[in-house]
N, C-alpha and C. Protein backbone atom coordinates (compact mmCIF):
# COMPACT_ATOMS: atom_id res chain seq x y z
N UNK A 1 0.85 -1.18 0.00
CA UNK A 1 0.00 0.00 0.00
C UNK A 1 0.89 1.24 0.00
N UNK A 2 0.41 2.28 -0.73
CA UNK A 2 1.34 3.56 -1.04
C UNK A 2 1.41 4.27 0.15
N UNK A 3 2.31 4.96 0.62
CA UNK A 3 2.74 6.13 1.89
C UNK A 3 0.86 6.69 1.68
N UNK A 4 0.91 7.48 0.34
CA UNK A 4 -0.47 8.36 0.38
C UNK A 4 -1.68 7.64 0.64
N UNK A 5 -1.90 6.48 0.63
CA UNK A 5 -3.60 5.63 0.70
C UNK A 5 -3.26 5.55 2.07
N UNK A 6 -2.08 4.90 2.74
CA UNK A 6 -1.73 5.03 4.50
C UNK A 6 -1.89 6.37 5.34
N UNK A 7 -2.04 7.34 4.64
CA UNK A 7 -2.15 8.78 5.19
C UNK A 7 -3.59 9.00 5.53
N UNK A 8 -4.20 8.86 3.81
CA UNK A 8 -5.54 8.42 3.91
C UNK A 8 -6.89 8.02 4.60
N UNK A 9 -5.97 6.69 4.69
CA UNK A 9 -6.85 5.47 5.50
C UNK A 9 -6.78 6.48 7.17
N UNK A 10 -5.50 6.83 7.60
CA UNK A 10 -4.93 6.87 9.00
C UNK A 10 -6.05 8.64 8.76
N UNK A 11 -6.60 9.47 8.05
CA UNK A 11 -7.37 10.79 7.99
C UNK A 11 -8.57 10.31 8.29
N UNK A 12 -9.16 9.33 7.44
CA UNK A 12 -10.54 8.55 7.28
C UNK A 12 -10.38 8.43 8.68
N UNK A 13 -9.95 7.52 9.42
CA UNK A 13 -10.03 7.25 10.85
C UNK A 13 -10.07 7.42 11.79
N UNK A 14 -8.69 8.93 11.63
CA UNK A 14 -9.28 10.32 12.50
C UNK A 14 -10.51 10.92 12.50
N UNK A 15 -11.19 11.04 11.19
CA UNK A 15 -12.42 11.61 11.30
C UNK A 15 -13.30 11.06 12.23
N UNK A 16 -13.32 9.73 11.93
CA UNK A 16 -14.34 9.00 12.83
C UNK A 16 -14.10 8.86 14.00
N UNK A 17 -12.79 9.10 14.21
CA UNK A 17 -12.51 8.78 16.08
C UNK A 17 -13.60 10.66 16.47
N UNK A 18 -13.23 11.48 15.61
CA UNK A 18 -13.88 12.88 16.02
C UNK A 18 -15.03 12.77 16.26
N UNK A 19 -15.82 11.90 15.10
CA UNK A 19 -17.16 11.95 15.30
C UNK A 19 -17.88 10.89 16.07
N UNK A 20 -16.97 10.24 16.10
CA UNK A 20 -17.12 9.05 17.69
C UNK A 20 -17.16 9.73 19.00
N UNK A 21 -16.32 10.67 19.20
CA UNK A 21 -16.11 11.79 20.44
C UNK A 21 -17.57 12.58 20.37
N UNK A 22 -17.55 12.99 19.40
CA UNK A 22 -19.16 13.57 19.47
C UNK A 22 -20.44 12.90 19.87
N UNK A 23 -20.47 12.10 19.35
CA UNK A 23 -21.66 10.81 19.71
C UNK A 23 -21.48 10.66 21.21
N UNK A 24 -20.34 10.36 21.49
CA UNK A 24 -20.20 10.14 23.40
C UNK A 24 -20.30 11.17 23.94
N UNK A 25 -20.33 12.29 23.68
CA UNK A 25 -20.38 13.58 24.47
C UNK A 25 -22.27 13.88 24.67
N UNK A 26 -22.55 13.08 23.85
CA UNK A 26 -24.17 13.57 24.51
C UNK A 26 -24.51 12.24 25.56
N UNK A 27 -23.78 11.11 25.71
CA UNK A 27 -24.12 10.41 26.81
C UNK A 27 -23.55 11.78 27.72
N UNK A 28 -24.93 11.63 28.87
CA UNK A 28 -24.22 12.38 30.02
C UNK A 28 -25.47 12.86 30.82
N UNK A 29 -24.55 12.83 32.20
CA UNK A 29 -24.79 12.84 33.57
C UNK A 29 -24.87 14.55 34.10
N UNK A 30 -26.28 15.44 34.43
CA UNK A 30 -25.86 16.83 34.33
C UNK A 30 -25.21 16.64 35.72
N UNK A 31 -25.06 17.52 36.40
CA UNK A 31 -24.37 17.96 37.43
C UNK A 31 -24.23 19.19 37.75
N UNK A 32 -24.39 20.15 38.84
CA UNK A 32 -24.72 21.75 38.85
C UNK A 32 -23.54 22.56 38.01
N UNK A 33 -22.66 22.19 37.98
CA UNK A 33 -21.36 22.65 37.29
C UNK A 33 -20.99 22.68 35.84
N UNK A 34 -20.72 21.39 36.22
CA UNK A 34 -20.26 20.32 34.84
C UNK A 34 -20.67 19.13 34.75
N UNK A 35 -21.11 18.68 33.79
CA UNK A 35 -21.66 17.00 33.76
C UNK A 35 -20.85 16.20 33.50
N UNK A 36 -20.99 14.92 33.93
CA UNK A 36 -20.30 14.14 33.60
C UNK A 36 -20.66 13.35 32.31
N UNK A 37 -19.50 13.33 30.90
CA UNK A 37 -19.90 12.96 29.58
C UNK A 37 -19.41 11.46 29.36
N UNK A 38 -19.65 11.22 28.14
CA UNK A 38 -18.40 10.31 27.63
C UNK A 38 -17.22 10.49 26.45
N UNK A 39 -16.99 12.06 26.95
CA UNK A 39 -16.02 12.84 25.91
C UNK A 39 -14.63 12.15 26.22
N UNK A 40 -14.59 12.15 27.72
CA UNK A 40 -13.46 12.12 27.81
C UNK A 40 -13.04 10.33 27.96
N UNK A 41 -14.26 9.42 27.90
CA UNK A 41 -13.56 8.17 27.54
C UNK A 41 -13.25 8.32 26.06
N UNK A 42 -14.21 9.01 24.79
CA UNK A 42 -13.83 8.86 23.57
C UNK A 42 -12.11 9.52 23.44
N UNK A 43 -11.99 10.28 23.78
CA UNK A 43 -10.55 11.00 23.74
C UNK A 43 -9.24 9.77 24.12
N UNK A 44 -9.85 8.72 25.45
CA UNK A 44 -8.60 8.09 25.81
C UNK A 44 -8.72 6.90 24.78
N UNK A 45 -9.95 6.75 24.20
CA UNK A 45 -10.03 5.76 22.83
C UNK A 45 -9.23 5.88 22.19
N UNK A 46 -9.54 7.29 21.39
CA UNK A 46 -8.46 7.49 20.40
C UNK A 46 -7.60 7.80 20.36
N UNK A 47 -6.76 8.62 21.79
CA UNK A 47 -5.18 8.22 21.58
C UNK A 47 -4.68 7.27 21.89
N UNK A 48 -5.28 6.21 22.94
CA UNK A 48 -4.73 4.36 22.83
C UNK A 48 -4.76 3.81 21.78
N UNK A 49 -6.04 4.11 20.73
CA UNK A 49 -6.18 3.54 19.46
C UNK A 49 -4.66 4.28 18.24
N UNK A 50 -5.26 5.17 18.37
CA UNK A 50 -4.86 6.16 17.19
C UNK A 50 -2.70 6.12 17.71
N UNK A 51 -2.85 6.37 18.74
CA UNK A 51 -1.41 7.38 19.03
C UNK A 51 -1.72 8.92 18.94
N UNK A 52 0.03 9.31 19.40
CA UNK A 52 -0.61 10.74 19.60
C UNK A 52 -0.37 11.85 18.79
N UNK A 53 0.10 11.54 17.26
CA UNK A 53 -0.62 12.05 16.50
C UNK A 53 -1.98 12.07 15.75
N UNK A 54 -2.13 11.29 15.69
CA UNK A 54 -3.82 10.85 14.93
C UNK A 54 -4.50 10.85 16.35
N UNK A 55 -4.25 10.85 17.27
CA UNK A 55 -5.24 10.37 18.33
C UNK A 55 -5.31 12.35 18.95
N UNK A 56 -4.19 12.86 18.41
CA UNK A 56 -4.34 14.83 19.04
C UNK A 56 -4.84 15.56 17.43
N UNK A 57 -5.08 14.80 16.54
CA UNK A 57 -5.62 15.86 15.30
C UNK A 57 -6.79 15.34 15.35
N UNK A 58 -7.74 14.19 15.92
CA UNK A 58 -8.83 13.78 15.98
C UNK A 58 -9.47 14.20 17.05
N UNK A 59 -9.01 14.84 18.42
CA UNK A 59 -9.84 15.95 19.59
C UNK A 59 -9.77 17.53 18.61
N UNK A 60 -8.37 17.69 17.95
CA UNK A 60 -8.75 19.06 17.58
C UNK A 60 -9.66 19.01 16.26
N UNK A 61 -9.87 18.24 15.49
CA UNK A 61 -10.96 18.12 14.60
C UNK A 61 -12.38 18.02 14.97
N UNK A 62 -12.68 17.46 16.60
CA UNK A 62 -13.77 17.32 17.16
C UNK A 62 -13.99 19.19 17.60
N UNK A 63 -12.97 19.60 18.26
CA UNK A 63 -13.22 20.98 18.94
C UNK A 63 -13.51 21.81 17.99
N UNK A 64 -12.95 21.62 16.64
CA UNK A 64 -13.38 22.58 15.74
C UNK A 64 -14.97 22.83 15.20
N UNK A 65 -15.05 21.26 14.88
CA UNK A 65 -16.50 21.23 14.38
C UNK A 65 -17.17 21.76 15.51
N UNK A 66 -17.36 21.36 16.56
CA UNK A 66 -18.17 22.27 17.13
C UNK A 66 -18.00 23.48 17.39
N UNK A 67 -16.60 24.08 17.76
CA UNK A 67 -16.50 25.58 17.37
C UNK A 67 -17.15 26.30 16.10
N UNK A 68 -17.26 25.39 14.93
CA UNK A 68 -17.73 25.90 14.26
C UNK A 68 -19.15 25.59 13.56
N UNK A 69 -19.86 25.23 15.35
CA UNK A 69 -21.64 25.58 14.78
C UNK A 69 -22.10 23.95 14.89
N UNK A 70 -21.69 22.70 14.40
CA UNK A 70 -22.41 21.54 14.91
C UNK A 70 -22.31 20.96 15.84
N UNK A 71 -23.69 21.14 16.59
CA UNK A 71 -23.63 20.60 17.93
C UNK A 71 -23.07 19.33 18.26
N UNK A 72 -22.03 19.01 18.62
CA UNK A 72 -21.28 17.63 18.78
C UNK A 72 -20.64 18.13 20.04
N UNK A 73 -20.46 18.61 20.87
CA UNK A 73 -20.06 19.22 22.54
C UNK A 73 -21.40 18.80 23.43
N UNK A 74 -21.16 18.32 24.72
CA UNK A 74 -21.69 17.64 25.51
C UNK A 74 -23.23 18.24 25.29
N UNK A 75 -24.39 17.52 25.84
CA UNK A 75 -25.41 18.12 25.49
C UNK A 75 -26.39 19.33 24.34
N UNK A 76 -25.78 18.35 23.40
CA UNK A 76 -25.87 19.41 22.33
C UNK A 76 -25.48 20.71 22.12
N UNK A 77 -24.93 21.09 22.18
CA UNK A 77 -23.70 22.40 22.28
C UNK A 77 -22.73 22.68 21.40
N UNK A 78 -22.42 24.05 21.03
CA UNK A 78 -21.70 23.94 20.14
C UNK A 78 -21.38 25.78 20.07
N UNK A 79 -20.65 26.26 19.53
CA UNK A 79 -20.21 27.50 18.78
C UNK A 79 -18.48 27.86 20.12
N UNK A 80 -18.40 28.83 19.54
CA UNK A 80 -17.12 29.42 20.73
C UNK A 80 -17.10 29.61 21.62
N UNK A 81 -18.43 30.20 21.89
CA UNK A 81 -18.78 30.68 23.41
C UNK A 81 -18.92 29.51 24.32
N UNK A 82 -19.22 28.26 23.73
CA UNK A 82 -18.72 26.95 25.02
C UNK A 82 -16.93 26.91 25.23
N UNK A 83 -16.55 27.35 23.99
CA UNK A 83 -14.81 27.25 24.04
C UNK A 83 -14.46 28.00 25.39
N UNK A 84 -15.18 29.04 25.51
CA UNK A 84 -15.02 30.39 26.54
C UNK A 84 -15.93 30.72 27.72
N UNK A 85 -17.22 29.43 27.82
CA UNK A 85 -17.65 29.21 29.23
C UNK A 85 -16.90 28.58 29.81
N UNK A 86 -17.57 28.28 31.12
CA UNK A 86 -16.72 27.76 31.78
C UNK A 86 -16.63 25.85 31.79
N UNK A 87 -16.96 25.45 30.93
CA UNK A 87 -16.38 23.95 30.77
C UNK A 87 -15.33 23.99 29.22
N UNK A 88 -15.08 25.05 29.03
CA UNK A 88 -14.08 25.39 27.55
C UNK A 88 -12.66 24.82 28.08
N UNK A 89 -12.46 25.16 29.44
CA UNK A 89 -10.74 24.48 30.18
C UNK A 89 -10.95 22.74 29.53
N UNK A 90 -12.41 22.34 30.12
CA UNK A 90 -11.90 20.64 29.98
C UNK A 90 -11.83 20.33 28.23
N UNK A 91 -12.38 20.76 27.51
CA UNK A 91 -12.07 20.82 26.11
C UNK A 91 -10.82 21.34 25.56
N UNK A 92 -10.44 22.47 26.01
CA UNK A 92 -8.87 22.54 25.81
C UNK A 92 -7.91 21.37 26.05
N UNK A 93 -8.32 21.04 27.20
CA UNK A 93 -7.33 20.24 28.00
C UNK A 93 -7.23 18.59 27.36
N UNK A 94 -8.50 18.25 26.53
CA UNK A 94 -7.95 17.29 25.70
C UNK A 94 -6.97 17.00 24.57
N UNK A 95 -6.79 18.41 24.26
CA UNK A 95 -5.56 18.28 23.59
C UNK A 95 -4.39 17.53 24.25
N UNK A 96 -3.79 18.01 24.90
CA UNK A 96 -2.65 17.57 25.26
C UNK A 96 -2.97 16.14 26.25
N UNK A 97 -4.17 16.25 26.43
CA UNK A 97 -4.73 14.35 27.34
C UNK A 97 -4.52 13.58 26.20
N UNK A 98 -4.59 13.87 24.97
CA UNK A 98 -4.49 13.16 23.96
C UNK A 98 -3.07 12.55 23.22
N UNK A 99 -2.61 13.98 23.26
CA UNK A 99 -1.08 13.43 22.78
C UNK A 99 -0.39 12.97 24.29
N UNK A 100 -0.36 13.44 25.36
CA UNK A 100 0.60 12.56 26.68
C UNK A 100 -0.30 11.07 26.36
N UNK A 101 -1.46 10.34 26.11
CA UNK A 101 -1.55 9.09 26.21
C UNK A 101 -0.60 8.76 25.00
N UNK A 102 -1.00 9.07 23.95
CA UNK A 102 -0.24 8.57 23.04
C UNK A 102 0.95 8.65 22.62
N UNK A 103 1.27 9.65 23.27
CA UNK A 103 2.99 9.81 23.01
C UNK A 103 3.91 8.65 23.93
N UNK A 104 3.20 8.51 25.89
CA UNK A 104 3.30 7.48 26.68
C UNK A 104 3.19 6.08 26.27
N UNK A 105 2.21 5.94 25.00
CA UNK A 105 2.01 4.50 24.81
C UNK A 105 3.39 4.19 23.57
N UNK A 106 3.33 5.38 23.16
CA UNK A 106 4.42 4.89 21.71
C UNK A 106 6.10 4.63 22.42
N UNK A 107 5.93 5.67 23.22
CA UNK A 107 7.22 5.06 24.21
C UNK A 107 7.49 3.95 25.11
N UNK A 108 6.16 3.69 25.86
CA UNK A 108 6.85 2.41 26.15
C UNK A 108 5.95 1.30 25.83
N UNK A 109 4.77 1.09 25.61
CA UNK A 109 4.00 -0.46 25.06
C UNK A 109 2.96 0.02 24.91
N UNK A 110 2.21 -0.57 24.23
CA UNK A 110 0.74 -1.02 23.79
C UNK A 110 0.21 -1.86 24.80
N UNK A 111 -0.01 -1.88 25.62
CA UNK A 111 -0.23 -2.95 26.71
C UNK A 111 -1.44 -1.94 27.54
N UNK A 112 -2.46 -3.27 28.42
CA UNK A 112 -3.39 -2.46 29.64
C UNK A 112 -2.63 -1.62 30.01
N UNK A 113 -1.42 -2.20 30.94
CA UNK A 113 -0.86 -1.42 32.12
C UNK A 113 -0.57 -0.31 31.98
N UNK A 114 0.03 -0.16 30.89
CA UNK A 114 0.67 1.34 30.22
C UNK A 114 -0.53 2.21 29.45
N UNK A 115 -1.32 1.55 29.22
CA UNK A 115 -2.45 2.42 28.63
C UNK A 115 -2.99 2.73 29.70
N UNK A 116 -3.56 2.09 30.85
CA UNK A 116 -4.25 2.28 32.66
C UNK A 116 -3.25 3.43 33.28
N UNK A 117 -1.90 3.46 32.97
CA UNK A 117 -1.23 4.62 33.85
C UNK A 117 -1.62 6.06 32.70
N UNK A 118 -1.50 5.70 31.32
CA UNK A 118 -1.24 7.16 30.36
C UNK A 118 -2.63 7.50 30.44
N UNK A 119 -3.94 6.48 30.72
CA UNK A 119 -5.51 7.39 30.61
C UNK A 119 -5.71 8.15 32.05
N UNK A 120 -4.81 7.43 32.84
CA UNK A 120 -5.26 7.95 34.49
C UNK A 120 -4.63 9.48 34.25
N UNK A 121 -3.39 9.31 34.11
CA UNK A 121 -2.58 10.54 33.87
C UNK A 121 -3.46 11.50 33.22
N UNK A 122 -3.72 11.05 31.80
CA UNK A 122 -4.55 12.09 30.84
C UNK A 122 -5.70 12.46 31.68
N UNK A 123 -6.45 11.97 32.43
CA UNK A 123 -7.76 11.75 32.90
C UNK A 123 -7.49 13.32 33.84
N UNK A 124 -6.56 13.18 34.80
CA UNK A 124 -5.64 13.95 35.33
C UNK A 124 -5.63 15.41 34.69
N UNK A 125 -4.76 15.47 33.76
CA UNK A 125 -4.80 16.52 32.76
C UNK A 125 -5.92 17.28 32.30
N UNK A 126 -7.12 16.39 31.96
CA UNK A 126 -7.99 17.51 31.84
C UNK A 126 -9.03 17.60 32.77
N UNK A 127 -8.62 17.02 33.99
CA UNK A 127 -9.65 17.65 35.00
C UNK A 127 -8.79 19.06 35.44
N UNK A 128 -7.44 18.98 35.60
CA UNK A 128 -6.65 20.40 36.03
C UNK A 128 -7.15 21.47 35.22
N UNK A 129 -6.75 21.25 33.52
CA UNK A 129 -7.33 22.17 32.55
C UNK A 129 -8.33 22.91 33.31
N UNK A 130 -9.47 22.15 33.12
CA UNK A 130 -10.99 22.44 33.27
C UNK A 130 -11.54 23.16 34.79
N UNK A 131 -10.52 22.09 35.92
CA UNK A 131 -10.72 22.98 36.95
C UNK A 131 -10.17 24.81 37.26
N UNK A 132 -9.09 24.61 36.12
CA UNK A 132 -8.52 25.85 36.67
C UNK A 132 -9.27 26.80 35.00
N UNK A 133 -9.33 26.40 34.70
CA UNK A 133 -10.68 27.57 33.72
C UNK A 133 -12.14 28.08 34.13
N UNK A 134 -12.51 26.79 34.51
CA UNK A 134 -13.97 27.35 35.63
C UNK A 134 -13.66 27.79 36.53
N UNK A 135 -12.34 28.21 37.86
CA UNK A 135 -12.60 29.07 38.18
C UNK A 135 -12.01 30.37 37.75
N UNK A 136 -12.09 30.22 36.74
CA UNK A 136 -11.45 31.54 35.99
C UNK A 136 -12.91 32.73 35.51
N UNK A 137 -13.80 31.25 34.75
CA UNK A 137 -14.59 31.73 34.02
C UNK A 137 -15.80 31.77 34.79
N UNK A 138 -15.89 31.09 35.73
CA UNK A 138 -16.98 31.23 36.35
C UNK A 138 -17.00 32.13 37.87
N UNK A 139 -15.33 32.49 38.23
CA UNK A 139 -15.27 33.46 39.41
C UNK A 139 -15.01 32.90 40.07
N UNK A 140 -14.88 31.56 40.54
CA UNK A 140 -14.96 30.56 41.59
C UNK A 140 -13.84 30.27 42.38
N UNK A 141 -13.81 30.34 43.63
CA UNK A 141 -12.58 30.45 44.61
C UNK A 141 -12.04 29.06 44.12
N UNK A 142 -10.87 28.34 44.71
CA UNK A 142 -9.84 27.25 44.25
C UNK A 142 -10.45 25.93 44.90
N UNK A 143 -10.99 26.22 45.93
CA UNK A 143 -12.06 25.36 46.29
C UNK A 143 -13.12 25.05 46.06
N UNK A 144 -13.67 25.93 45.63
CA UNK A 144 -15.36 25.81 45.04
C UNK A 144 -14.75 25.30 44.14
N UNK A 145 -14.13 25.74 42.91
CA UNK A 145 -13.71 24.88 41.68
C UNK A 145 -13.38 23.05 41.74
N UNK A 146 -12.27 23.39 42.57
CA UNK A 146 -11.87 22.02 42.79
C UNK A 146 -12.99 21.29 43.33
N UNK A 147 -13.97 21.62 44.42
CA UNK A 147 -15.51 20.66 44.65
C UNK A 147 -16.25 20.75 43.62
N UNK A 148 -16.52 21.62 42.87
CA UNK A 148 -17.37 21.35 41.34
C UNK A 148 -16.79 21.03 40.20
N UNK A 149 -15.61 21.09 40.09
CA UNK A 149 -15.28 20.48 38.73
C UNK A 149 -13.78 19.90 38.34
N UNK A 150 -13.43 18.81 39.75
CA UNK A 150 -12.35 18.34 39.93
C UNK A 150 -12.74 17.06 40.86
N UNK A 151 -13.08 17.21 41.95
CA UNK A 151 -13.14 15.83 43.21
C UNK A 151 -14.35 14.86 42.41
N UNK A 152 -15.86 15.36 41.91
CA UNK A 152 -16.89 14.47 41.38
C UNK A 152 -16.10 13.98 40.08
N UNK A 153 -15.03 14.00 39.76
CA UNK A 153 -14.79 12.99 38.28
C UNK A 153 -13.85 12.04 38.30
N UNK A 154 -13.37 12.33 39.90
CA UNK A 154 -11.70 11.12 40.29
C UNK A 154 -12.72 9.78 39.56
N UNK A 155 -13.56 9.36 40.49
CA UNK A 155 -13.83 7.80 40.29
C UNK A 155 -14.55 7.48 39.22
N UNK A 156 -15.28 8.83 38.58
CA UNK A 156 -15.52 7.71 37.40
C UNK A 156 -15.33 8.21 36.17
N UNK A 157 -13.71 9.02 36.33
CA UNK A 157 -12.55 9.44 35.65
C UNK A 157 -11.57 7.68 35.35
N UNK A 158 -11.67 7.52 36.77
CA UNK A 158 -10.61 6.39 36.87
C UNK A 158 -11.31 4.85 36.05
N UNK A 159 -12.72 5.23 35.97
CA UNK A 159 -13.72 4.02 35.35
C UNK A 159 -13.32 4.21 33.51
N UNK A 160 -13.55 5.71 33.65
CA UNK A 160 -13.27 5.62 31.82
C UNK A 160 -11.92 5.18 31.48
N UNK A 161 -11.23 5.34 32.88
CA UNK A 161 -9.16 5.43 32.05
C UNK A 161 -9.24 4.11 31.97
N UNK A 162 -10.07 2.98 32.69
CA UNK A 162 -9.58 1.28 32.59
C UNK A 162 -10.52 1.21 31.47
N UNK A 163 -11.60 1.86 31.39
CA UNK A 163 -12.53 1.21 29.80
C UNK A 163 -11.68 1.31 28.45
N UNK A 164 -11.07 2.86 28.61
CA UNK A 164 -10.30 3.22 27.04
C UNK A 164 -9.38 2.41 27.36
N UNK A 165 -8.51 2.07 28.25
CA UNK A 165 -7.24 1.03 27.96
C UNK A 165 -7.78 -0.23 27.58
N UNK A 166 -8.68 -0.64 28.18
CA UNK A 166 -9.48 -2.04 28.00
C UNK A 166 -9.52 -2.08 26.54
N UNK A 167 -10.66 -1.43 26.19
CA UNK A 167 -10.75 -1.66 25.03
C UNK A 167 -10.26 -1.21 24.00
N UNK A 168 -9.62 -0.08 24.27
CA UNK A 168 -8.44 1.03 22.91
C UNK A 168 -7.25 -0.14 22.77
N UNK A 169 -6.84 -0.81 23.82
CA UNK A 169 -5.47 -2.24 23.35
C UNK A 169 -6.40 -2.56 22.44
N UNK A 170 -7.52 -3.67 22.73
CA UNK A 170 -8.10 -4.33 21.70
C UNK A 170 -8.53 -4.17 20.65
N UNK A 171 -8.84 -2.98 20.72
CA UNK A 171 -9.51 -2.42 19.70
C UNK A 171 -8.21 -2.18 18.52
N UNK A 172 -7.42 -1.61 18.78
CA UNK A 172 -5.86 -1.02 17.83
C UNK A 172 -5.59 -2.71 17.94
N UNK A 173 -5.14 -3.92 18.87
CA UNK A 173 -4.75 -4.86 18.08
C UNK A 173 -5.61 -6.04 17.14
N UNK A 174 -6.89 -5.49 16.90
CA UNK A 174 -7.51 -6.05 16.24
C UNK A 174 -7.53 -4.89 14.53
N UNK A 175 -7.94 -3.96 14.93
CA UNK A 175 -7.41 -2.85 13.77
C UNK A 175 -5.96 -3.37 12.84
N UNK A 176 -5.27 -3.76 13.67
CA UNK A 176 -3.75 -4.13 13.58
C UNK A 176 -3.68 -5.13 12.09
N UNK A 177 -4.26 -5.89 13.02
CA UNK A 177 -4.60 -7.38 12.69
C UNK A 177 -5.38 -7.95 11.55
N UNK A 178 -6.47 -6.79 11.34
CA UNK A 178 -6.81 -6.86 9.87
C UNK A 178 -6.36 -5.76 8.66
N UNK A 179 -5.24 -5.28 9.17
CA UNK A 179 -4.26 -4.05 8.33
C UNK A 179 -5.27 -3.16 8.34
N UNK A 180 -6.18 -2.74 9.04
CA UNK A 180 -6.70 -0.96 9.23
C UNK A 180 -6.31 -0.55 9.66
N UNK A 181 -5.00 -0.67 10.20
CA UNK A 181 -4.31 0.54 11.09
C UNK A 181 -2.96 0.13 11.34
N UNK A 182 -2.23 1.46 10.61
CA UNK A 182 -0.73 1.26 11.14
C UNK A 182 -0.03 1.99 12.10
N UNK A 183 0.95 1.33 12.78
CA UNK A 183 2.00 1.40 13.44
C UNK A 183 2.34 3.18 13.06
N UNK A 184 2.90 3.69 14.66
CA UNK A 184 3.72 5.39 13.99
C UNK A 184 4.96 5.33 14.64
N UNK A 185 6.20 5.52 14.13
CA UNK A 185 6.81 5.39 14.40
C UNK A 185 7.23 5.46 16.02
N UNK A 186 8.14 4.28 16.35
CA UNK A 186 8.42 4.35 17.33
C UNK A 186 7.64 2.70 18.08
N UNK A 187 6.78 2.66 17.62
CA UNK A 187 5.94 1.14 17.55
C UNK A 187 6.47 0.50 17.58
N UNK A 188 7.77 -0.64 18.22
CA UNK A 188 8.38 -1.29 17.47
C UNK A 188 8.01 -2.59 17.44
N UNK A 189 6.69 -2.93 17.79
CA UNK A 189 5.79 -4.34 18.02
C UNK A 189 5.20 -4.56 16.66
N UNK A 190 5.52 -3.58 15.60
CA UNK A 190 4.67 -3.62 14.28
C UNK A 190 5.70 -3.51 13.06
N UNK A 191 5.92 -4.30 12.13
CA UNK A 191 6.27 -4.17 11.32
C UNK A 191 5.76 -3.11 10.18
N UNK A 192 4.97 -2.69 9.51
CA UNK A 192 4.42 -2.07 8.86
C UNK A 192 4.41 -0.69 9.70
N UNK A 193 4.94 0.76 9.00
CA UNK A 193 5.15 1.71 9.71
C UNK A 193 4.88 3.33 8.62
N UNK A 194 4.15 4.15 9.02
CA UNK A 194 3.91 4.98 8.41
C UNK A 194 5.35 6.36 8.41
């Protein structure tokens, strides 16, 4: 298969991990603050799946579309002004939840264990984001923040980081396995390498 149909295939796939992120973002739990979605298990999907290039151009392809007008942000939501309320920190903050899993997994394994420490970590990452933007954006002392939109997501923060490792291994070594998905450098469990 040519470098360009591998670029391709690996764009096609990003898209859908984006619009997979969207679909999970309307599962959700309100909460006076912030709700709890399934944005942020789709995010540890696709950088366990993807890596952390394809797995960080597939959150910023998700943030865009809805920045720009289709509701695909938690509860149907969408334009800039969610970028710039106060749950805009935890959407930022998947950026870089995205590339530390995947940059963590390309360095040291494809494995649960290492995917269970890089989603906890990421999980981590964008609750800080998010906590320290709401109280930016919403006025909120360091405590009020941290009780509304930091302590309610430890545990079932820590539920999505074992689901995306669970199933983002399986999922990428079955992808693998029927050649939909290659290896990025640094992989060295894969022969076939973009």
């Amino acid at each position: 298969m040519t470098s360009n149909r591998i670029k391709l295939r690996m764009m096609i796939i990003t898209a859908l991990f984006a619009a997979m992120t969207g679909i999970l973002a309307q599962l959700s739990i309100p909460l006076p603050l912030v709700p709890i979605t399934g944005q942020t298990l789709a995010i540890g999907l696709a950088a366990t799946i993807l890596g952390a290039k394809y797995g960080t151009f597939s959150v910023i392809l998700y943030i865009l579309i809805g920045a720009a007008g289709i509701p695909v942000y938690a509860e149907m939501q969408a334009g800039i002004s969610v970028l710039f309320g106060p749950t805009g920190g935890y959407l930022a903050g998947f950026i870089p939840t995205a590339f530390f899993i995947g940059w963590m997994l390309e360095r040291t394994a494809y494995s649960f264990k290492y995917a269970l420490i890089a989603n906890t970590v990421g999980m981590l990452i964008t609750l800080s984001f998010g906590t320290a933007w709401l109280k930016i954006a919403a006025g909120l002392s360091w405590s009020a923040a941290f009780t509304g939109g930091f302590f309610p997501f430890l545990v079932v923060g820590i539920i999505k980081a074992a689901l995306a490792s669970w199933i983002g291994i399986s999922v990428r070594q079955r992808l693998q396995d029927a050649n939909l998905l290659y290896s990025v450098k640094g992989d060295t469990a894969l022969t076939k390498t973009i």
